[in-house]
PDB file of N, CA and C in Angstrom:
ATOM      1  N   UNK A   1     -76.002 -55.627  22.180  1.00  0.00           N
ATOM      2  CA  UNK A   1     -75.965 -56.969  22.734  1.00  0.00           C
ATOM      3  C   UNK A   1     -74.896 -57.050  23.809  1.00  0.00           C
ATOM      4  N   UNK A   2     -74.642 -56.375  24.597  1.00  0.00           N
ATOM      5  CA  UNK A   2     -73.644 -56.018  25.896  1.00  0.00           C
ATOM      6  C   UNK A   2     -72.366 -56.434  25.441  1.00  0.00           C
ATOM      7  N   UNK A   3     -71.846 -55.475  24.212  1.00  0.00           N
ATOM      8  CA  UNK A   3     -70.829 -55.809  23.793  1.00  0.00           C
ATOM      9  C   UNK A   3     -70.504 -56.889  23.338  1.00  0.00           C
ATOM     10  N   UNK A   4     -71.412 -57.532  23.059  1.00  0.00           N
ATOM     11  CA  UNK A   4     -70.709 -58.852  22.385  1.00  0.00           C
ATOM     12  C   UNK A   4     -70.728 -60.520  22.788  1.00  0.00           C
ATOM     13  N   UNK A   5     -71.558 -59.967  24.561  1.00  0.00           N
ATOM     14  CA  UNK A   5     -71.612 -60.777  25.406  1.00  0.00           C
ATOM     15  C   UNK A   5     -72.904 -61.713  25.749  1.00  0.00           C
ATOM     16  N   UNK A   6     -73.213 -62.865  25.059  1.00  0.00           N
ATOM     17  CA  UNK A   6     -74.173 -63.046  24.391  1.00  0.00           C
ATOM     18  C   UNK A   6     -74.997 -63.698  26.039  1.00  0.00           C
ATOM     19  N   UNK A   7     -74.116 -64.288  26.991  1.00  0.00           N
ATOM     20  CA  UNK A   7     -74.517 -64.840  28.187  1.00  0.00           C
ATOM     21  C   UNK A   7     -74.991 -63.496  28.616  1.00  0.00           C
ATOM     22  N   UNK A   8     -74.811 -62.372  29.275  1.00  0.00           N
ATOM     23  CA  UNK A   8     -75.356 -61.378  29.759  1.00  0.00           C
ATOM     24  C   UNK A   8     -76.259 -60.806  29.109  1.00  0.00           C
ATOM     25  N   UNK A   9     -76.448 -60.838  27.649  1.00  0.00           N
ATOM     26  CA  UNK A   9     -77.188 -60.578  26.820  1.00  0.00           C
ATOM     27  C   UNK A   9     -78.651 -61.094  27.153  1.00  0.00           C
ATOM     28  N   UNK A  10     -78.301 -62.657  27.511  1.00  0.00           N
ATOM     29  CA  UNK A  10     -79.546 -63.374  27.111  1.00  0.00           C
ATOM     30  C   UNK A  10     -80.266 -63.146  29.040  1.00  0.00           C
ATOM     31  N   UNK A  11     -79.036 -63.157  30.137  1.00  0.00           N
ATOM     32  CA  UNK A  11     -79.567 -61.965  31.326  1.00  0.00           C
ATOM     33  C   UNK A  11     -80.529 -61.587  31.426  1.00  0.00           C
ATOM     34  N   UNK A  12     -80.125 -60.314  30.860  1.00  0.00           N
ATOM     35  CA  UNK A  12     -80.762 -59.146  30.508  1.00  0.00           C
ATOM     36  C   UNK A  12     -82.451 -58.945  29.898  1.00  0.00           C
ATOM     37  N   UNK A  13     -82.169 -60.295  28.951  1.00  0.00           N
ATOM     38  CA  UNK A  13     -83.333 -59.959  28.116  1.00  0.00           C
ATOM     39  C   UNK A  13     -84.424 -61.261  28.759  1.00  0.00           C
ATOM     40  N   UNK A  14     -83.520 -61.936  30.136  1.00  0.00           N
ATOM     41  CA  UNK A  14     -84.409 -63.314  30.790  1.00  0.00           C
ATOM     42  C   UNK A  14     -84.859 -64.295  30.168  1.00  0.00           C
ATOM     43  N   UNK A  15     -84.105 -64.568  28.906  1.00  0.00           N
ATOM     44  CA  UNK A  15     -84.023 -65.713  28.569  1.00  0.00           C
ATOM     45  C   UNK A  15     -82.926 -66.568  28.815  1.00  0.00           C
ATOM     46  N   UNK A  16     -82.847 -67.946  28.391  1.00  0.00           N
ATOM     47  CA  UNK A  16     -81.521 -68.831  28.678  1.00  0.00           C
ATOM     48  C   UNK A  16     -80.553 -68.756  27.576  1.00  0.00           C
ATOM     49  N   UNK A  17     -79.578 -68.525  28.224  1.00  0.00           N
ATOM     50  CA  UNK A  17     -78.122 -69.109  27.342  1.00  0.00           C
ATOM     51  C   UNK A  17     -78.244 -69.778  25.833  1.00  0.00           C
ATOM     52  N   UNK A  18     -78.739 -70.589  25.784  1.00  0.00           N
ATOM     53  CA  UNK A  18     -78.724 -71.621  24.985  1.00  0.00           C
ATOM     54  C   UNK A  18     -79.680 -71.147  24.130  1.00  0.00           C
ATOM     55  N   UNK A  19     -80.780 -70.264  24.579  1.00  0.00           N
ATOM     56  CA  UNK A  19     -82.601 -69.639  23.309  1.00  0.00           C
ATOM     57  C   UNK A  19     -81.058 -68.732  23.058  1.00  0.00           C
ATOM     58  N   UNK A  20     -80.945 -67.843  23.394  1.00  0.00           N
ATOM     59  CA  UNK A  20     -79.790 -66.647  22.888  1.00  0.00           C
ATOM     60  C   UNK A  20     -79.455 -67.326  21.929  1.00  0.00           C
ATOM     61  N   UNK A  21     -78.371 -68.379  22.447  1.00  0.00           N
ATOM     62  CA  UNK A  21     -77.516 -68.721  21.382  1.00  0.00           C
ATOM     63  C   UNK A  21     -78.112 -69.129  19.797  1.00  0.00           C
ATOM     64  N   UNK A  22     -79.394 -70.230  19.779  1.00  0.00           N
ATOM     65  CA  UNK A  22     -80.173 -70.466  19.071  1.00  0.00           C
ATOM     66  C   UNK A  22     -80.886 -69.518  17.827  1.00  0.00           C
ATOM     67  N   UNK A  23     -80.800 -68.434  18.508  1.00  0.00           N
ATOM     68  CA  UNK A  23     -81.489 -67.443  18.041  1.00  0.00           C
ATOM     69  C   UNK A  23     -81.148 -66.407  16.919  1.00  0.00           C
ATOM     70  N   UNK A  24     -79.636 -66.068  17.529  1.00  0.00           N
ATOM     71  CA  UNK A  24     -78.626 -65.549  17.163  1.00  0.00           C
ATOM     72  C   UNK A  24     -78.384 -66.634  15.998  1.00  0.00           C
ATOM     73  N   UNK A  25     -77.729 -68.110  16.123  1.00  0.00           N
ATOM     74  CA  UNK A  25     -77.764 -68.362  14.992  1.00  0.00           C
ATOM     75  C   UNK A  25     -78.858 -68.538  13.745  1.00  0.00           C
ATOM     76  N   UNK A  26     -79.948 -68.320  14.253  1.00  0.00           N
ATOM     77  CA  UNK A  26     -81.042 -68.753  13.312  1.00  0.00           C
ATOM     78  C   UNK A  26     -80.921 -67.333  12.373  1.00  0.00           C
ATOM     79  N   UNK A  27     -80.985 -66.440  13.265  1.00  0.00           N
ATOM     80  CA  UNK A  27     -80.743 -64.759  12.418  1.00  0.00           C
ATOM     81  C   UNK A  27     -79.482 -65.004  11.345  1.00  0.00           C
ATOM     82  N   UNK A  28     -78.501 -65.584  12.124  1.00  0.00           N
ATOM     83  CA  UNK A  28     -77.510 -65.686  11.101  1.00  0.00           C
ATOM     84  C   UNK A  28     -77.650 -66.502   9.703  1.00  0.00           C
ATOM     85  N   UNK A  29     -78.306 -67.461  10.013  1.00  0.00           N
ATOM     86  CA  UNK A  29     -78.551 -68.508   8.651  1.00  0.00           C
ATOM     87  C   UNK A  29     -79.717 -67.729   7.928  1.00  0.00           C
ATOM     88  N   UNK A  30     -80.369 -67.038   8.297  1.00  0.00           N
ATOM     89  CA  UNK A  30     -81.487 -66.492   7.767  1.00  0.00           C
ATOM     90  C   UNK A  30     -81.235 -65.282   6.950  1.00  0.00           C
ATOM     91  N   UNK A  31     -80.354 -64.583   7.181  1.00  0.00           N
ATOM     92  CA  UNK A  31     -79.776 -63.241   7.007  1.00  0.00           C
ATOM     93  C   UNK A  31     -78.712 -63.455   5.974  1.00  0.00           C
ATOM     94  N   UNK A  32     -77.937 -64.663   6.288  1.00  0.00           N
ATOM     95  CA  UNK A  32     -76.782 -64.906   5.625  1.00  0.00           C
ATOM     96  C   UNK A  32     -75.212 -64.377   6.103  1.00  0.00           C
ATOM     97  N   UNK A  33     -75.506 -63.778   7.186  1.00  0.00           N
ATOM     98  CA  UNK A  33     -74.141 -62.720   7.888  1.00  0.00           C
ATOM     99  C   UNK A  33     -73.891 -63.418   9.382  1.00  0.00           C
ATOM    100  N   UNK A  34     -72.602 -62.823   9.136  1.00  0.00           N
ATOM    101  CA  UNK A  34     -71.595 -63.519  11.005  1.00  0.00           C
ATOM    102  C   UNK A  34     -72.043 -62.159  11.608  1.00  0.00           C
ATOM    103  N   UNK A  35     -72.961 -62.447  12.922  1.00  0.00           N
ATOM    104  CA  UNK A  35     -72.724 -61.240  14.131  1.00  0.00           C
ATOM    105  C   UNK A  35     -71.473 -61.165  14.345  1.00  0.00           C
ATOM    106  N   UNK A  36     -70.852 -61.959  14.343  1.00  0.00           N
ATOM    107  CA  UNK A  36     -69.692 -61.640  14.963  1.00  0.00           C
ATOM    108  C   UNK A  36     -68.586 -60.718  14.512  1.00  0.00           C
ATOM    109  N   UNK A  37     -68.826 -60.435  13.352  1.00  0.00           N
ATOM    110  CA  UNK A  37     -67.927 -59.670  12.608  1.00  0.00           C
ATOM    111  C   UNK A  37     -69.016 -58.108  13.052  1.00  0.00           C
ATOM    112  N   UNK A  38     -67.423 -57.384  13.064  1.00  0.00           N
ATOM    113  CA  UNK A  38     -67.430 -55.830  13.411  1.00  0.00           C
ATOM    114  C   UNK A  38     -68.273 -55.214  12.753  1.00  0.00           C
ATOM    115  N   UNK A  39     -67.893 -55.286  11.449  1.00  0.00           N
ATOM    116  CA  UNK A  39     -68.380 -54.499   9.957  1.00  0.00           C
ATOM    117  C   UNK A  39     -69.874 -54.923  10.022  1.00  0.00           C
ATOM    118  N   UNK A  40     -70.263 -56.163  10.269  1.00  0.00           N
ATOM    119  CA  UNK A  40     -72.016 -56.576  10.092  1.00  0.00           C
ATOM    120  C   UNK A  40     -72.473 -56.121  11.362  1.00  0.00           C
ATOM    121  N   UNK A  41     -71.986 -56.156  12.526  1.00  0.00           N
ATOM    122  CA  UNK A  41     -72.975 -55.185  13.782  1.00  0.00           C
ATOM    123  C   UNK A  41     -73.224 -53.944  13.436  1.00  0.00           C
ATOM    124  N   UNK A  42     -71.763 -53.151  13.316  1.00  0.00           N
ATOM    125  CA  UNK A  42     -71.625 -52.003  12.722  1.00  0.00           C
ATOM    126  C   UNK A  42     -72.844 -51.520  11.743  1.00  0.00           C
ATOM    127  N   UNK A  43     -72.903 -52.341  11.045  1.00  0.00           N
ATOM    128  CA  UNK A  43     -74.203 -52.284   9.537  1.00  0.00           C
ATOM    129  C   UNK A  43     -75.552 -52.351   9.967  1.00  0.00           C
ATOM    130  N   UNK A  44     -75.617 -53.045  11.218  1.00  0.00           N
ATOM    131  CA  UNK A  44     -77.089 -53.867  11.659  1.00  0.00           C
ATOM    132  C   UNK A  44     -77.212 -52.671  12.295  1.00  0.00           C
ATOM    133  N   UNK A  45     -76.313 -52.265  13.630  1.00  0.00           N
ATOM    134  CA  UNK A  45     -77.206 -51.045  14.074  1.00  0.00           C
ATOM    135  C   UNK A  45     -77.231 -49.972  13.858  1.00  0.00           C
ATOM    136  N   UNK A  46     -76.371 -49.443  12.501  1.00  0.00           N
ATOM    137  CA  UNK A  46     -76.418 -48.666  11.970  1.00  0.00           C
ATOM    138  C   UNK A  46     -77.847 -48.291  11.253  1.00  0.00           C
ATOM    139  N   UNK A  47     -78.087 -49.455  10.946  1.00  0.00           N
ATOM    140  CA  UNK A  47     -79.713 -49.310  10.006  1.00  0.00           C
ATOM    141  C   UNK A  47     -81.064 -49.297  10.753  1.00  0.00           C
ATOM    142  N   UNK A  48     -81.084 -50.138  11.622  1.00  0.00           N
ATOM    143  CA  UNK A  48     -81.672 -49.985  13.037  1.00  0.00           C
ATOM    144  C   UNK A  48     -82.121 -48.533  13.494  1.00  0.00           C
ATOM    145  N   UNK A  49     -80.906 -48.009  13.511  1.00  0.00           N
ATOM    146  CA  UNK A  49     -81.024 -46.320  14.087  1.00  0.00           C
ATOM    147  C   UNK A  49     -81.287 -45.403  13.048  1.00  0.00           C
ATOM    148  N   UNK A  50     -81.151 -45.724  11.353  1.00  0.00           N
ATOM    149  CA  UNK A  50     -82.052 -44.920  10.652  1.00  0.00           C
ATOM    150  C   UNK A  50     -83.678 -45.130  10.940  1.00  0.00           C
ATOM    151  N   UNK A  51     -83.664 -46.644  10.924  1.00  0.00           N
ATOM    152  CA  UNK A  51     -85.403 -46.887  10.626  1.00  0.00           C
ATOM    153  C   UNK A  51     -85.853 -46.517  11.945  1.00  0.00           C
ATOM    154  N   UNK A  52     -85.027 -46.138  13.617  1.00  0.00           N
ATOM    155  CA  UNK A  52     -85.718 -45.841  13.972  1.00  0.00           C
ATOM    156  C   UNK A  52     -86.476 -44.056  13.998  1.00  0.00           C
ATOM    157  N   UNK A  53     -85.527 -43.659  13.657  1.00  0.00           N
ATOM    158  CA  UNK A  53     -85.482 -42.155  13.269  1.00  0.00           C
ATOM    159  C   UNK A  53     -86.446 -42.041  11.809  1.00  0.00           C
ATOM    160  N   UNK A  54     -86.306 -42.972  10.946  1.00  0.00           N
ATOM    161  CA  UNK A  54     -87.782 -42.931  10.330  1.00  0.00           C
ATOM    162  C   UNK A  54     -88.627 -42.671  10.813  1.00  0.00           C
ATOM    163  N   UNK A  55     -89.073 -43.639  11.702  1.00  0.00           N
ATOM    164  CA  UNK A  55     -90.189 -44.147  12.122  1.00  0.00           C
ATOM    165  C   UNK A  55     -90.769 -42.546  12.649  1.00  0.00           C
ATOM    166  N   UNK A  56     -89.982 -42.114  13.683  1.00  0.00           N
ATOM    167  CA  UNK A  56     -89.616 -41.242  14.673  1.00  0.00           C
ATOM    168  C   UNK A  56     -90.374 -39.774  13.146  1.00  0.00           C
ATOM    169  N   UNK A  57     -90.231 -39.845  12.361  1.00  0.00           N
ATOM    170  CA  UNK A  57     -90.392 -38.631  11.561  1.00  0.00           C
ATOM    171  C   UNK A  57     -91.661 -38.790  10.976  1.00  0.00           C
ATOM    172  N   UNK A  58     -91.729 -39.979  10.526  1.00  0.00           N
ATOM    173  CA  UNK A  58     -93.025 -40.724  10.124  1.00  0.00           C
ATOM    174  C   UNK A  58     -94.405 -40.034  10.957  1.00  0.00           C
ATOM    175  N   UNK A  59     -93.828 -40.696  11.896  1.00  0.00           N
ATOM    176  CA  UNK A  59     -95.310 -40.041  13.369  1.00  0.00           C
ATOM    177  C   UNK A  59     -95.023 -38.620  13.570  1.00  0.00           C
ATOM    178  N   UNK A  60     -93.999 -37.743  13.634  1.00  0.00           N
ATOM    179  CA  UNK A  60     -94.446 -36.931  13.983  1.00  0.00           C
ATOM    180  C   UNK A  60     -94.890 -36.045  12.992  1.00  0.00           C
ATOM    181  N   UNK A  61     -94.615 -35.913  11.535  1.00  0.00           N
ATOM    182  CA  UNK A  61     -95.820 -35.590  10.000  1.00  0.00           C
ATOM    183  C   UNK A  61     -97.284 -35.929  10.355  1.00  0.00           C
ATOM    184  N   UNK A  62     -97.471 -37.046  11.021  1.00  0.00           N
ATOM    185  CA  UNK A  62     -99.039 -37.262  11.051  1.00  0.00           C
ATOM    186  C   UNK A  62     -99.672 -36.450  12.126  1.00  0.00           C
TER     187      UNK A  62
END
């Protein structure tokens, strides 16, 4: 999320400021966790990059 930077973030991905922000909190109430904390990004894309390397092993067995 460009470090942290949720305005360049939302840039990037050509949405507005404000859907970002929205969004981000909805994940948060939904999830139950602060992005903002180190330890829960840390965790999020940590798991992210197993399942994608799953995935990644998944297809290439078939």
């Amino acid at each position: 999320m460009n470090r942290g930077n949720r305005a360049e973030s939302a840039n990037t991905l050509h949405i507005h400021r404000a859907t970002m922000i929205y969004r981000i909190e909805k994940i948060e109430t939904i999830m139950g966790v602060d992005l903002n904390d180190t330890y829960t990004m840390h965790h999020s894309y940590l798991s992210f990059m197993i399942l994608k390397l799953i995935n990644k092993l998944n297809f290439e067995l078939y």
